[in-house]
Protein backbone atom coordinates (compact mmCIF):
# COMPACT_ATOMS: atom_id res chain seq x y z
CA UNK A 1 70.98 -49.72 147.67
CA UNK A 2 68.95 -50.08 144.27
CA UNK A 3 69.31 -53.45 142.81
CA UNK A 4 70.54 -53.41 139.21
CA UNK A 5 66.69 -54.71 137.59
CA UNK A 6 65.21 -51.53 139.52
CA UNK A 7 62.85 -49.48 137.49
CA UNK A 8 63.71 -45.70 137.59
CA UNK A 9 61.15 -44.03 135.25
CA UNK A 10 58.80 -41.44 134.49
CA UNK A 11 55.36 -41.74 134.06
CA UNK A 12 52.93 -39.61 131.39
CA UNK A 13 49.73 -39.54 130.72
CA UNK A 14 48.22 -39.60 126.46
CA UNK A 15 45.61 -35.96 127.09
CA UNK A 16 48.33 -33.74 129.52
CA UNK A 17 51.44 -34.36 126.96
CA UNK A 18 50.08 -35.61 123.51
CA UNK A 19 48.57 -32.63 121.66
CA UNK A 20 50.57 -29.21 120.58
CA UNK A 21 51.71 -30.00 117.54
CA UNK A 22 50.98 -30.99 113.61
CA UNK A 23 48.12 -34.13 113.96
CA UNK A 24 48.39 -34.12 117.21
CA UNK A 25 44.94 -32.85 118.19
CA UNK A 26 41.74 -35.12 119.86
CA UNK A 27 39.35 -33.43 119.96
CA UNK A 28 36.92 -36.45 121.07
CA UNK A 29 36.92 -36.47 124.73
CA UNK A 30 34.97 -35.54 127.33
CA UNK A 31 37.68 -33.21 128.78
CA UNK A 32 38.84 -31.94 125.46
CA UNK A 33 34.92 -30.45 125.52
CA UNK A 34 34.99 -29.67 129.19
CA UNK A 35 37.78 -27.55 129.37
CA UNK A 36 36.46 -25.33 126.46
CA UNK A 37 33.19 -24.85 128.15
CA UNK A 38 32.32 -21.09 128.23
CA UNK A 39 30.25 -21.52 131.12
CA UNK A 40 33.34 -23.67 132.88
CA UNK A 41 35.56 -20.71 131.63
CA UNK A 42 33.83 -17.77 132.66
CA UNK A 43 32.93 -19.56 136.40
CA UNK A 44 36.54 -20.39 137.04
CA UNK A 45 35.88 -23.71 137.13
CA UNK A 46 38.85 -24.43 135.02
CA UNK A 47 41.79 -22.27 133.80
CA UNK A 48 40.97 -21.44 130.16
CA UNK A 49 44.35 -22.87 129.05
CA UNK A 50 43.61 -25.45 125.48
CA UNK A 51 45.23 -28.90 125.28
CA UNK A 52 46.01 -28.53 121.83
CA UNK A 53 48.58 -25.83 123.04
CA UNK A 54 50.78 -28.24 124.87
CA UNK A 55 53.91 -30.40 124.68
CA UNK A 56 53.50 -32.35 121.99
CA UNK A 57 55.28 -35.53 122.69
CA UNK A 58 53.07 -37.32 119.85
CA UNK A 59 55.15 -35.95 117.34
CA UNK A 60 58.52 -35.19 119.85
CA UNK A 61 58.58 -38.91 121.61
CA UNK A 62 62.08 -39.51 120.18
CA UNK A 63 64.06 -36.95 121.22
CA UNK A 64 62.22 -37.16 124.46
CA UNK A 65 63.31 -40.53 124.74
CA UNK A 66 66.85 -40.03 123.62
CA UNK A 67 66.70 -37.59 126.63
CA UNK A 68 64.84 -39.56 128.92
CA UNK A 69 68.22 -42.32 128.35
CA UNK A 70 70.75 -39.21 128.82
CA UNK A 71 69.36 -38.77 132.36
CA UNK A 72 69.48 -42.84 132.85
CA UNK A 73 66.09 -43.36 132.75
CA UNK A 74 65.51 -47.12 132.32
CA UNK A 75 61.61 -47.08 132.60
CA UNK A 76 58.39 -45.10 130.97
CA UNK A 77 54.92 -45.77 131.44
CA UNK A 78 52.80 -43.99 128.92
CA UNK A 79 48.98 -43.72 128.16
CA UNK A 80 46.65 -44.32 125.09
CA UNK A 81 43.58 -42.44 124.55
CA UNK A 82 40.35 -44.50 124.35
CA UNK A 83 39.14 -41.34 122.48
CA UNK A 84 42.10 -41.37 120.22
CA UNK A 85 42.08 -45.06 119.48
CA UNK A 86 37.71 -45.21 118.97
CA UNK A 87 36.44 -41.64 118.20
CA UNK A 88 33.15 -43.11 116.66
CA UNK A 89 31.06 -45.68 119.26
CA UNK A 90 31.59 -49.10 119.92
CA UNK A 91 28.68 -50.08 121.25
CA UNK A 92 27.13 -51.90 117.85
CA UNK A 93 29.87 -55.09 118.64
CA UNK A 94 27.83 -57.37 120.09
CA UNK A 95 29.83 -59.38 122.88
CA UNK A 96 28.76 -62.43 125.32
CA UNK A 97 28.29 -61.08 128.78
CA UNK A 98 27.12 -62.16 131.73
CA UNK A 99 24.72 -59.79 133.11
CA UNK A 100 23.20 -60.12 137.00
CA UNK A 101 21.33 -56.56 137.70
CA UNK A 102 23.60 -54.39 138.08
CA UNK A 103 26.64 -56.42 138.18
CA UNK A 104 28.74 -57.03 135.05
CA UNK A 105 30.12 -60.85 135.50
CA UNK A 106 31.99 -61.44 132.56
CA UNK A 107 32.67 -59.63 128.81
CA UNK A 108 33.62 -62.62 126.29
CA UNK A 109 35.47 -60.89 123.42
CA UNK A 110 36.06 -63.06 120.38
CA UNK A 111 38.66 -62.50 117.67
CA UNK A 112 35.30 -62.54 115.19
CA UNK A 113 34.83 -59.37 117.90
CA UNK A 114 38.40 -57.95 117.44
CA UNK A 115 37.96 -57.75 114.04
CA UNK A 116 35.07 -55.89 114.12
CA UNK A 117 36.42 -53.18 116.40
CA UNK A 118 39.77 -53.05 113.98
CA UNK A 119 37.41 -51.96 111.30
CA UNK A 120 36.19 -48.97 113.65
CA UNK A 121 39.63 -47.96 115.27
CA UNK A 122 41.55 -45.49 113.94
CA UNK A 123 44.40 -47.66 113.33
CA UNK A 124 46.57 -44.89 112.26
CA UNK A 125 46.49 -43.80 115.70
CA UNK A 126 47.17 -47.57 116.75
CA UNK A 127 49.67 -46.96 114.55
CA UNK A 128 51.69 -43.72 116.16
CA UNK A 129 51.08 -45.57 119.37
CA UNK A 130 53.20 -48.15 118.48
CA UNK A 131 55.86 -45.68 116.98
CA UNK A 132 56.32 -44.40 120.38
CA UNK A 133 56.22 -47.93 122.20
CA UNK A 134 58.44 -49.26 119.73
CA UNK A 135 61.44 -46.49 120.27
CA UNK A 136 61.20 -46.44 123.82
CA UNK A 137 61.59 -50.45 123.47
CA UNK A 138 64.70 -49.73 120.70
CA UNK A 139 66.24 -47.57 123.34
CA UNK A 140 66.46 -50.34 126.14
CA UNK A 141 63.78 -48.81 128.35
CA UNK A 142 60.73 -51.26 130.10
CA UNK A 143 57.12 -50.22 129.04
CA UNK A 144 54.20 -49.82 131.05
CA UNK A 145 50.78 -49.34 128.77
CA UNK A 146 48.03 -47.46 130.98
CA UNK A 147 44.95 -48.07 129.09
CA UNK A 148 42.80 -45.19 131.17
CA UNK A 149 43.52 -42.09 132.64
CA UNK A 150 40.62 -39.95 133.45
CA UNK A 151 39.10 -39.14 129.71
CA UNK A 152 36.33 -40.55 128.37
CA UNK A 153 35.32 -41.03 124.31
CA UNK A 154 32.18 -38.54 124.01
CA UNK A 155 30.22 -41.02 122.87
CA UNK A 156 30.63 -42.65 126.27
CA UNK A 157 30.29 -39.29 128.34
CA UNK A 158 28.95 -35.97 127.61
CA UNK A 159 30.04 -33.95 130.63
CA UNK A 160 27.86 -31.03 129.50
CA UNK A 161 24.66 -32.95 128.73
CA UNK A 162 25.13 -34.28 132.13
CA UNK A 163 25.03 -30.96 133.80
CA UNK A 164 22.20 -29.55 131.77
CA UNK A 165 19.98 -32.70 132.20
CA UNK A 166 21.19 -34.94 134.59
CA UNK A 167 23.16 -38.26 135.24
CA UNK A 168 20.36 -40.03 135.17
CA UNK A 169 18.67 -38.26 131.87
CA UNK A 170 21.38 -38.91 129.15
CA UNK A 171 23.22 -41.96 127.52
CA UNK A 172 26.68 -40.62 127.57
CA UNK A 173 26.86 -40.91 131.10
CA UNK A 174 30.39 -41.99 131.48
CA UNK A 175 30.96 -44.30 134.84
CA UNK A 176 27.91 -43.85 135.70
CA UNK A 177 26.71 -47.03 133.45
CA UNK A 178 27.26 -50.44 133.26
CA UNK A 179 27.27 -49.95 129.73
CA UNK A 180 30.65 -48.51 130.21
CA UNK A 181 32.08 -51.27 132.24
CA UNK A 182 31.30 -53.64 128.97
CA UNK A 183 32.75 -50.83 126.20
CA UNK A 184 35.84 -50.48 128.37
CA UNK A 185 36.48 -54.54 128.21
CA UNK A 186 36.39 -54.05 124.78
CA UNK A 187 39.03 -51.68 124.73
CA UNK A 188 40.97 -53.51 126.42
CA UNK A 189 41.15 -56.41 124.71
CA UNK A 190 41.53 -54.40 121.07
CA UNK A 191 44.71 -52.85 123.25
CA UNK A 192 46.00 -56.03 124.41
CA UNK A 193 45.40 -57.12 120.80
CA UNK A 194 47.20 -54.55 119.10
CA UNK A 195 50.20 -53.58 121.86
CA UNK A 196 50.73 -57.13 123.76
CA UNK A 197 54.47 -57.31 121.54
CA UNK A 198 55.92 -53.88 122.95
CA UNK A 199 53.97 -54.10 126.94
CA UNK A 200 56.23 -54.92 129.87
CA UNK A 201 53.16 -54.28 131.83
CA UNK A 202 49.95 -53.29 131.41
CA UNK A 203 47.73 -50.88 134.03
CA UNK A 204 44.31 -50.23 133.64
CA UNK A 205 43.77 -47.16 134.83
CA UNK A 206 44.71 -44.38 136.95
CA UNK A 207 43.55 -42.93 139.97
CA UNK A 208 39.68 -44.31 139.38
CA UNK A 209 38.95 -42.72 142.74
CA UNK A 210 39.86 -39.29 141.62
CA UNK A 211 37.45 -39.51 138.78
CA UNK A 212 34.46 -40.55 140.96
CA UNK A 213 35.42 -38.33 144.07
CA UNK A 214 35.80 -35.36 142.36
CA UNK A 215 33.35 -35.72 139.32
CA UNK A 216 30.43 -36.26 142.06
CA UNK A 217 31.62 -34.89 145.48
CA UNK A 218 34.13 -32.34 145.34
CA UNK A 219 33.00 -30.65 142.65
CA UNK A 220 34.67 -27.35 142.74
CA UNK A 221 37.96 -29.08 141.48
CA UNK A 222 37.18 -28.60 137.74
CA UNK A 223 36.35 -32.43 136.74
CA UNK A 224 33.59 -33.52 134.36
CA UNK A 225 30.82 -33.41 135.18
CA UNK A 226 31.26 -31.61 138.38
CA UNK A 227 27.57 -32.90 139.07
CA UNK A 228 26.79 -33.63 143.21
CA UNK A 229 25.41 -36.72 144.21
CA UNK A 230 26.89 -39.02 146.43
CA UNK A 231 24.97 -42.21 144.56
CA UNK A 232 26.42 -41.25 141.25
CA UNK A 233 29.95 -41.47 143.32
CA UNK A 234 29.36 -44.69 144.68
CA UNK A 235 27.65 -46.48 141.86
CA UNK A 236 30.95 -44.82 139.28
CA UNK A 237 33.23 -46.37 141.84
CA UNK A 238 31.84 -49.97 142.17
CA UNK A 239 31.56 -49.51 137.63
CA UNK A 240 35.13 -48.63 137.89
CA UNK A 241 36.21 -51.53 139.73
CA UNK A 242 33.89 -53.57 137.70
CA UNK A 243 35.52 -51.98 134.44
CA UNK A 244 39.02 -53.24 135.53
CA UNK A 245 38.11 -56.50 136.29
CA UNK A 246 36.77 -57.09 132.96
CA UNK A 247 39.47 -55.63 131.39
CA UNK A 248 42.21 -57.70 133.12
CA UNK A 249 40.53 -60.70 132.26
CA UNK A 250 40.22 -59.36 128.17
CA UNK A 251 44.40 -58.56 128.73
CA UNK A 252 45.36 -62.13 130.32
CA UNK A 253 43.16 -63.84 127.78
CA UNK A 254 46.09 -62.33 125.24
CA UNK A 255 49.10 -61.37 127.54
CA UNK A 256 51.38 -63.26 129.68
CA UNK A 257 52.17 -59.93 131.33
CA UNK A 258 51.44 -58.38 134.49
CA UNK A 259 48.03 -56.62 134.85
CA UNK A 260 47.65 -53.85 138.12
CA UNK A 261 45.75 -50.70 138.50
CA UNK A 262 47.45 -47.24 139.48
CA UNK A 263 45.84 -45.51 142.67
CA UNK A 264 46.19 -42.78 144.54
CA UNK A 265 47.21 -43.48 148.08
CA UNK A 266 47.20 -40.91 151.14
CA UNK A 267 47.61 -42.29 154.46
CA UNK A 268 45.54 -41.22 156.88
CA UNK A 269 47.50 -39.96 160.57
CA UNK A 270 45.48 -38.68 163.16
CA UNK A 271 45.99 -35.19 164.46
CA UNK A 272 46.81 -35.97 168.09
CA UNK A 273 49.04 -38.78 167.56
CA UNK A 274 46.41 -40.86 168.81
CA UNK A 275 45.37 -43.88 166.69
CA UNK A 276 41.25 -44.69 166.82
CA UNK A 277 38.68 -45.95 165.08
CA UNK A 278 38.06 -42.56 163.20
CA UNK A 279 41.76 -42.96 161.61
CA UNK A 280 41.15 -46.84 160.67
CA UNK A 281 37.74 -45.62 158.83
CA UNK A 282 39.92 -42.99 157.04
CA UNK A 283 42.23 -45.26 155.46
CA UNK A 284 39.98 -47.65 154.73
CA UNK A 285 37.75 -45.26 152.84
CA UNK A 286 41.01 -43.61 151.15
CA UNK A 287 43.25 -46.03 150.49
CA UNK A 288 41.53 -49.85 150.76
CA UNK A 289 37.69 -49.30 149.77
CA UNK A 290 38.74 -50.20 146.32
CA UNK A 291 41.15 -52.49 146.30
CA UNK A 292 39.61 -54.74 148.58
CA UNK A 293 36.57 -55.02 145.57
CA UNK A 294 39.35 -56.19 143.07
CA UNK A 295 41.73 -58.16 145.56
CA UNK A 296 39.45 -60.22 147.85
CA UNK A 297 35.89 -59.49 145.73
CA UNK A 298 34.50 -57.87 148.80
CA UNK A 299 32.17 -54.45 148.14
CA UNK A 300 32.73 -53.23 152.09
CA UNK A 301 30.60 -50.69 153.44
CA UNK A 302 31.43 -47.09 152.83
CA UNK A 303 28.78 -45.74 155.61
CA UNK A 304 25.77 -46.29 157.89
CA UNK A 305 23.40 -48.24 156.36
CA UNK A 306 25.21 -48.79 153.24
CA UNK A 307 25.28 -52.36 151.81
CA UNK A 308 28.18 -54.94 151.33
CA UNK A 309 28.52 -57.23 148.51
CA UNK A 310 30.58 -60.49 147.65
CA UNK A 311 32.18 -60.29 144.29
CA UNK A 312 33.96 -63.64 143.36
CA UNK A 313 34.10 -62.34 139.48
CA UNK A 314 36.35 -59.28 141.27
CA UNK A 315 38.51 -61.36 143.19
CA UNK A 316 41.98 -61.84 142.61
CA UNK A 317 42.08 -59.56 139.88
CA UNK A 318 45.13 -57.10 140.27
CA UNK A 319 49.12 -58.14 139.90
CA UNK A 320 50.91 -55.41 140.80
CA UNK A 321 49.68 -52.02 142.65
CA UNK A 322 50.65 -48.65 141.33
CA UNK A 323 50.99 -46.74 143.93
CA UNK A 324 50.57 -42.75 143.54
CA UNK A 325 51.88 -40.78 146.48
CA UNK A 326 51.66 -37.01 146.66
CA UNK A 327 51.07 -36.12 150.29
CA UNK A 328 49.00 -37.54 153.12
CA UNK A 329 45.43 -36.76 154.61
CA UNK A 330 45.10 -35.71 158.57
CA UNK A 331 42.61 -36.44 160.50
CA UNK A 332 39.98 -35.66 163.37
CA UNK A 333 36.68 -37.60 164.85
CA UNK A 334 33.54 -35.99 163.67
CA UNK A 335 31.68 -35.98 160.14
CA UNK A 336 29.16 -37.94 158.73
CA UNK A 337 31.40 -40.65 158.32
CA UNK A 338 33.24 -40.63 161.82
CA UNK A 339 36.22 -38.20 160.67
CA UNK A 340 37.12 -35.60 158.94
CA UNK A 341 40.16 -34.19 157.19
CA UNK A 342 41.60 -31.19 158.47
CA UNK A 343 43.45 -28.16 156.55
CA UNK A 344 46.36 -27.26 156.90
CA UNK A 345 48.33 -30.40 156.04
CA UNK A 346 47.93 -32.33 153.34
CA UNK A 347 46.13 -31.62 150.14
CA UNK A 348 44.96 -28.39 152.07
CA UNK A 349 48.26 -25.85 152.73
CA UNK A 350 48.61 -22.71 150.90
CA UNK A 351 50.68 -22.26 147.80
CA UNK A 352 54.64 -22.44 148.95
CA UNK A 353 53.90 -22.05 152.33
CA UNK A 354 54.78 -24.43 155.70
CA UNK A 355 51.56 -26.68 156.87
CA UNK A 356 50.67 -26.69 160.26
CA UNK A 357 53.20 -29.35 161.09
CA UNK A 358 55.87 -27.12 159.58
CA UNK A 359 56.74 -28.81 156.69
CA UNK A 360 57.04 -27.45 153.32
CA UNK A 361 54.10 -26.95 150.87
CA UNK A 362 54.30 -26.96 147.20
CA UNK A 363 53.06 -24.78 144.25
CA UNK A 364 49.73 -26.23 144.57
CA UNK A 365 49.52 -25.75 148.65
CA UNK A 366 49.99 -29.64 148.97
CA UNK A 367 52.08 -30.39 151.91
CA UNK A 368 55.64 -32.43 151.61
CA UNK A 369 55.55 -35.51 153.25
CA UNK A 370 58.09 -38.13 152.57
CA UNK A 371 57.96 -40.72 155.32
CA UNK A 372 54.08 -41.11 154.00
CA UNK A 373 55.24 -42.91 150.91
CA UNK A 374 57.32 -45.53 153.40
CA UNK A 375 53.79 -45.48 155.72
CA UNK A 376 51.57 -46.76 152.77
CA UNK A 377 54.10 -49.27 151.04
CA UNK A 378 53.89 -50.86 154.27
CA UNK A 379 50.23 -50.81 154.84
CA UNK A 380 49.61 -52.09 151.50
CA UNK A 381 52.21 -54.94 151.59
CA UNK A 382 50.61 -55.68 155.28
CA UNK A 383 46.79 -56.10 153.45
CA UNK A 384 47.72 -57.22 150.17
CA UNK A 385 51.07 -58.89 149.91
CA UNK A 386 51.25 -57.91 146.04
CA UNK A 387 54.31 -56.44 144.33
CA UNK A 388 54.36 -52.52 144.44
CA UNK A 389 55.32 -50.24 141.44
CA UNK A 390 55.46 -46.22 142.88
CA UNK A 391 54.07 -45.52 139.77
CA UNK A 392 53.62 -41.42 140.33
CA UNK A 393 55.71 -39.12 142.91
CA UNK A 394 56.35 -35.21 142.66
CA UNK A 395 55.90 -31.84 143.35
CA UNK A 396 54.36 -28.97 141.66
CA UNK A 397 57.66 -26.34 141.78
CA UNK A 398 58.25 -24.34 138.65
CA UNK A 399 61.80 -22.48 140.06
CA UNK A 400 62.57 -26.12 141.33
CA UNK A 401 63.17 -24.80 144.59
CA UNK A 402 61.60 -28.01 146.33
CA UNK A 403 62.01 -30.82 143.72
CA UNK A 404 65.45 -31.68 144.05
CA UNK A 405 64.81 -32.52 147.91
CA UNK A 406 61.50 -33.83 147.58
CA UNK A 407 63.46 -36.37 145.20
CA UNK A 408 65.70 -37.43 147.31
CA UNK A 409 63.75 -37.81 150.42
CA UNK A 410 61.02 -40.04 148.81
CA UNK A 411 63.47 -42.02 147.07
CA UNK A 412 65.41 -42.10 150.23
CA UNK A 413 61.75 -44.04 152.00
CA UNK A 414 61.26 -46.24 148.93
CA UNK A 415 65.37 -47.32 149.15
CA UNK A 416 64.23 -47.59 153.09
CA UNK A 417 61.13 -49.64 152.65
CA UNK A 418 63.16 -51.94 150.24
CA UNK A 419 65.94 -52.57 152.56
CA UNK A 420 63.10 -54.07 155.24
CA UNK A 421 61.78 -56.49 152.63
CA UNK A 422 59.11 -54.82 151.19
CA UNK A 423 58.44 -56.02 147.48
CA UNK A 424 59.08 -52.51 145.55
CA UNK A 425 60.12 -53.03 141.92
CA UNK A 426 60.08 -49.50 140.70
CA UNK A 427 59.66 -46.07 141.01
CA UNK A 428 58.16 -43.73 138.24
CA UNK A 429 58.20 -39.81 138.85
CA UNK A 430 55.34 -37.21 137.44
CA UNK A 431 56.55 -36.20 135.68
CA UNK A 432 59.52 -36.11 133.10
CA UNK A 433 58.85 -32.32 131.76
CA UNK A 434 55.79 -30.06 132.12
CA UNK A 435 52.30 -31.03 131.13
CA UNK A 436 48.41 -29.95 131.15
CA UNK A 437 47.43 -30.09 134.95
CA UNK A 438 43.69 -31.24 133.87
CA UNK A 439 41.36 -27.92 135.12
CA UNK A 440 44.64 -25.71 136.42
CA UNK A 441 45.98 -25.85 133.08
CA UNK A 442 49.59 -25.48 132.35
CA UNK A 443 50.00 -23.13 135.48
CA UNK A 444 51.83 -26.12 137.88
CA UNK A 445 54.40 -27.37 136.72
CA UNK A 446 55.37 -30.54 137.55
CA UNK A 447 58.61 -31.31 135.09
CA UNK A 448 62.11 -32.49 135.64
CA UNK A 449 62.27 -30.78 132.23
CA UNK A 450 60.89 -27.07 131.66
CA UNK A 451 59.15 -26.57 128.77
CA UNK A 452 58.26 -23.92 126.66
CA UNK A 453 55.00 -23.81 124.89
CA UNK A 454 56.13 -21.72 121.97
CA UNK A 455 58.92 -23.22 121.14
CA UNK A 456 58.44 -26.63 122.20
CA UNK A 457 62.33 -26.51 123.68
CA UNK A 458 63.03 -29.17 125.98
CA UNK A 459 65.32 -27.41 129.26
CA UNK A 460 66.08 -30.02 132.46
CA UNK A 461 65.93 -28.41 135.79
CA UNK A 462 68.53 -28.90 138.28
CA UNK A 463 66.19 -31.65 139.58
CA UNK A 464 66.83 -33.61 136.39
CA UNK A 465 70.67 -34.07 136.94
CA UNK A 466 69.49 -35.12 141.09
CA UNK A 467 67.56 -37.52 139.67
CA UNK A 468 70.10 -39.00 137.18
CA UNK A 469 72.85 -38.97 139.78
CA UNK A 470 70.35 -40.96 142.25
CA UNK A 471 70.17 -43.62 139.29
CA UNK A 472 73.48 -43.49 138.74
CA UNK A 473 74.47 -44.04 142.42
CA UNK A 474 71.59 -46.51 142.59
CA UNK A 475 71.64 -45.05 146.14
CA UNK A 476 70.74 -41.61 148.30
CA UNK A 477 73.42 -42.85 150.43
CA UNK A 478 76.13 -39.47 150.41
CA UNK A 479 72.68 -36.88 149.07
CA UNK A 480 70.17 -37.39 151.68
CA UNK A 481 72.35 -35.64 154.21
CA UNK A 482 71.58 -32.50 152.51
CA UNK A 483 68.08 -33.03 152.33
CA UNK A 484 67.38 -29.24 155.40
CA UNK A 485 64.36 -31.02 156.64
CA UNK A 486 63.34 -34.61 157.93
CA UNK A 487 63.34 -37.55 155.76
């Protein structure tokens, strides 16, 4: 059973749902450019589809709100865009920092500062932002603010620059530079600023590991700048962590409120059933690698001859942990780094097919996993012993053929990892209607609530009224029974 101050939300993201309508468009990112690439086009690389055809919530928030409440929704997190907020560099506001090498050991921000960057900002986008905060705050609903999730201002990073004369050759070289790690405190702190009267909570970004892992490694996903090396990976990485310890401390200087970071977690299991080292060096890698840096300061070692690093400016430096959950990763000895993911289950099924273990795979071939969302709240509560938010949860399923059971069966582990103890205040599904899937476009849909792109009409799926009858209920006590496959 749900306790009564249980968040039941949605999250959204400012790039996938903002633009498609009258002043909507940004056109100052690095994936606005990116995904209107020619050469990106034409190689596949990413779909062709144009954010500025999309869902428009920055002119529809309040009848998606008034919605949102129909359906019970008592939570929203929502996104601003850096790009949005600072189209034009702010780089000439000089701050105090504390430089050593590499390492960026504290960004003093003044109000003298502040009122610098308020002459830069577009304020009239500060001021739609708070529009939106403001209503869903009118309409009873708790507000998380996510201050970064995955775009970059151009004049931070030039994803095509990058490709045509390397990382290392241009200044717009997003995570990449310290620089950034600096620019992003100051962000922060102009947010915190600005938004600190409407924030329940604050995040700082989302998913840094996806922007590193698949910006540098696994570069056939579609993200900028799709450019291989596994140095510009780690060294992004350790700048992201960097970036959102600087930025927590700019938040708390201004906000009582709780400050955590939204990652993606996939538990690692290992293919025979047999636990090992190989599955221990998964899951670190995967799921603790970067928290550890901004929990207990500690840079571990990723590989062989790697270095470690103590971080005491790092430490401590998280409140809460979003946790992501889509599906889990399996696992075999061998590799370079001592395993090895295997296909088949996972992030690596076909399109609505079964994965090797038999269980159901969504519209983008990732397999559906429920008790994996149980596995990691309790790995994470057994390391960290921080309050957990499940800050993103769903399924790619247009006909909505497998959302209303993947709803209740990872509600149904979140209700079950509650009843044991473990500290779970929320949970927040991706997403409330249909958005821009980053390089697949608006092909996978991941919406309680269709939407069309020409008209803009708002139309729940069946999964919708599961959802608000699960709130209602405040239980999946009498529903998970029909759940035709394990929970």
């Amino acid at each position: 059973m749900f306790g009564k101050d249980f968040l039941f939300g949605v999250s959204m993201s400012g790039f996938q749902f903002e633009m498609g309508g009258e002043d909507s468009l940004d056109p100052n990112s690095d994936w606005f450019v990116w995904v209107r690439d020619s050469v990106n086009i034409a190689s596949g690389l990413v779909s062709g589809d144009l954010p500025e055809n999309g869902v428009d919530y920055w002119n529809r928030f309040k009848s998606d709100h008034d919605l949102m409440r129909k359906f019970g929704i008592n939570s929203v997190r929502i996104g601003v865009e850096w790009s949005r907020i600072f189209p034009k560099s702010t780089k000439d506001v000089e701050v105090e920092v504390k430089k050593d090498g590499t390492a960026i050991r504290s960004v003093k921000i003044t109000e003298k500062n502040l009122k610098e960057l308020e002459k830069i900002a577009n304020m009239e986008a500060v001021k739609r932002y708070r529009e939106i905060m403001k209503d869903i705050k009118e309409k009873g609903m708790w507000l998380m603010v996510n201050l970064n999730h995955f775009t970059l201002p151009l004049w931070i990073h030039d994803p095509i620059k990058v490709r045509k004369h390397g990382i290392k050759n241009v200044e717009e070289s997003g995570w990449y530079s310290e620089e950034t790690v600096i620019e992003f405190a100051k962000f922060a702190a102009f947010c915190a600023r600005e938004f600190k009267d409407l924030a329940d909570a604050w995040s700082t970004m989302n998913e840094p590991q996806v922007v590193s892992s698949l910006g540098y490694v696994l570069i056939t996903a579609g993200f900028p700048p799709s450019y291989p090396s596994f140095e510009a990976y780690v060294r992004s990485s350790i700048n992201l962590a960097q970036a959102h310890a600087r930025a927590y401390d700019s938040i708390k200087s201004m906000s009582d409120k709780d400050v955590g970071v939204i990652y993606s977690f996939s538990p690692a299991y290992p293919v025979d059933g047999k636990d090992g080292e190989h599955v221990d060096m998964a899951n670190y890698y995967q799921n603790f690698w970067f928290m550890d840096m901004i929990t207990s300061g500690r840079i571990g070692k990723l590989f062989e001859g790697s270095t470690e690093m103590e971080r005491t400016d790092m430490k401590d430096r998280v409140d809460f942990l979003g946790i992501n959950y889509y599906t889990r990763i399996v696992v075999d000895k061998g590799g370079p780094m001592g395993w090895r993911i295997l296909g088949g289950y996972g992030y690596g099924c076909e399109p609505y097919s079964r994965s090797r273990a038999g269980y159901p795979a969504s519209q983008v071939g990732w397999e559906i996993y429920p008790k994996g969302l149980y596995d990691i709240i309790r790995m994470l509560h057994e390391r960290y012993e921080l309050d957990m938010i499940v800050t993103e949860n769903g399924t790619a399923d247009p006909e909505d053929r497998l959302r209303p059971y993947y709803l209740i069966s990872h509600i149904y582990e979140v209700e079950k990892a509650l009843s044991e103890g473990y500290p779970v205040l929320g949970y927040l599904h991706w997403s409330f209607m249909d958005n821009y899937e980053w390089s697949k476009g608006f092909d996978k849909r991941f919406g309680l609530v269709q939407v069309d792109l020409e008209s803009k009409s708002r139309n729940p799926r069946p999964s919708a009224y599961v959802y608000s009858e699960i709130i209602r209920k405040r239980t999946t006590k009498g529903i998970v029974e029909s759940v035709p496959y394990e929970v």
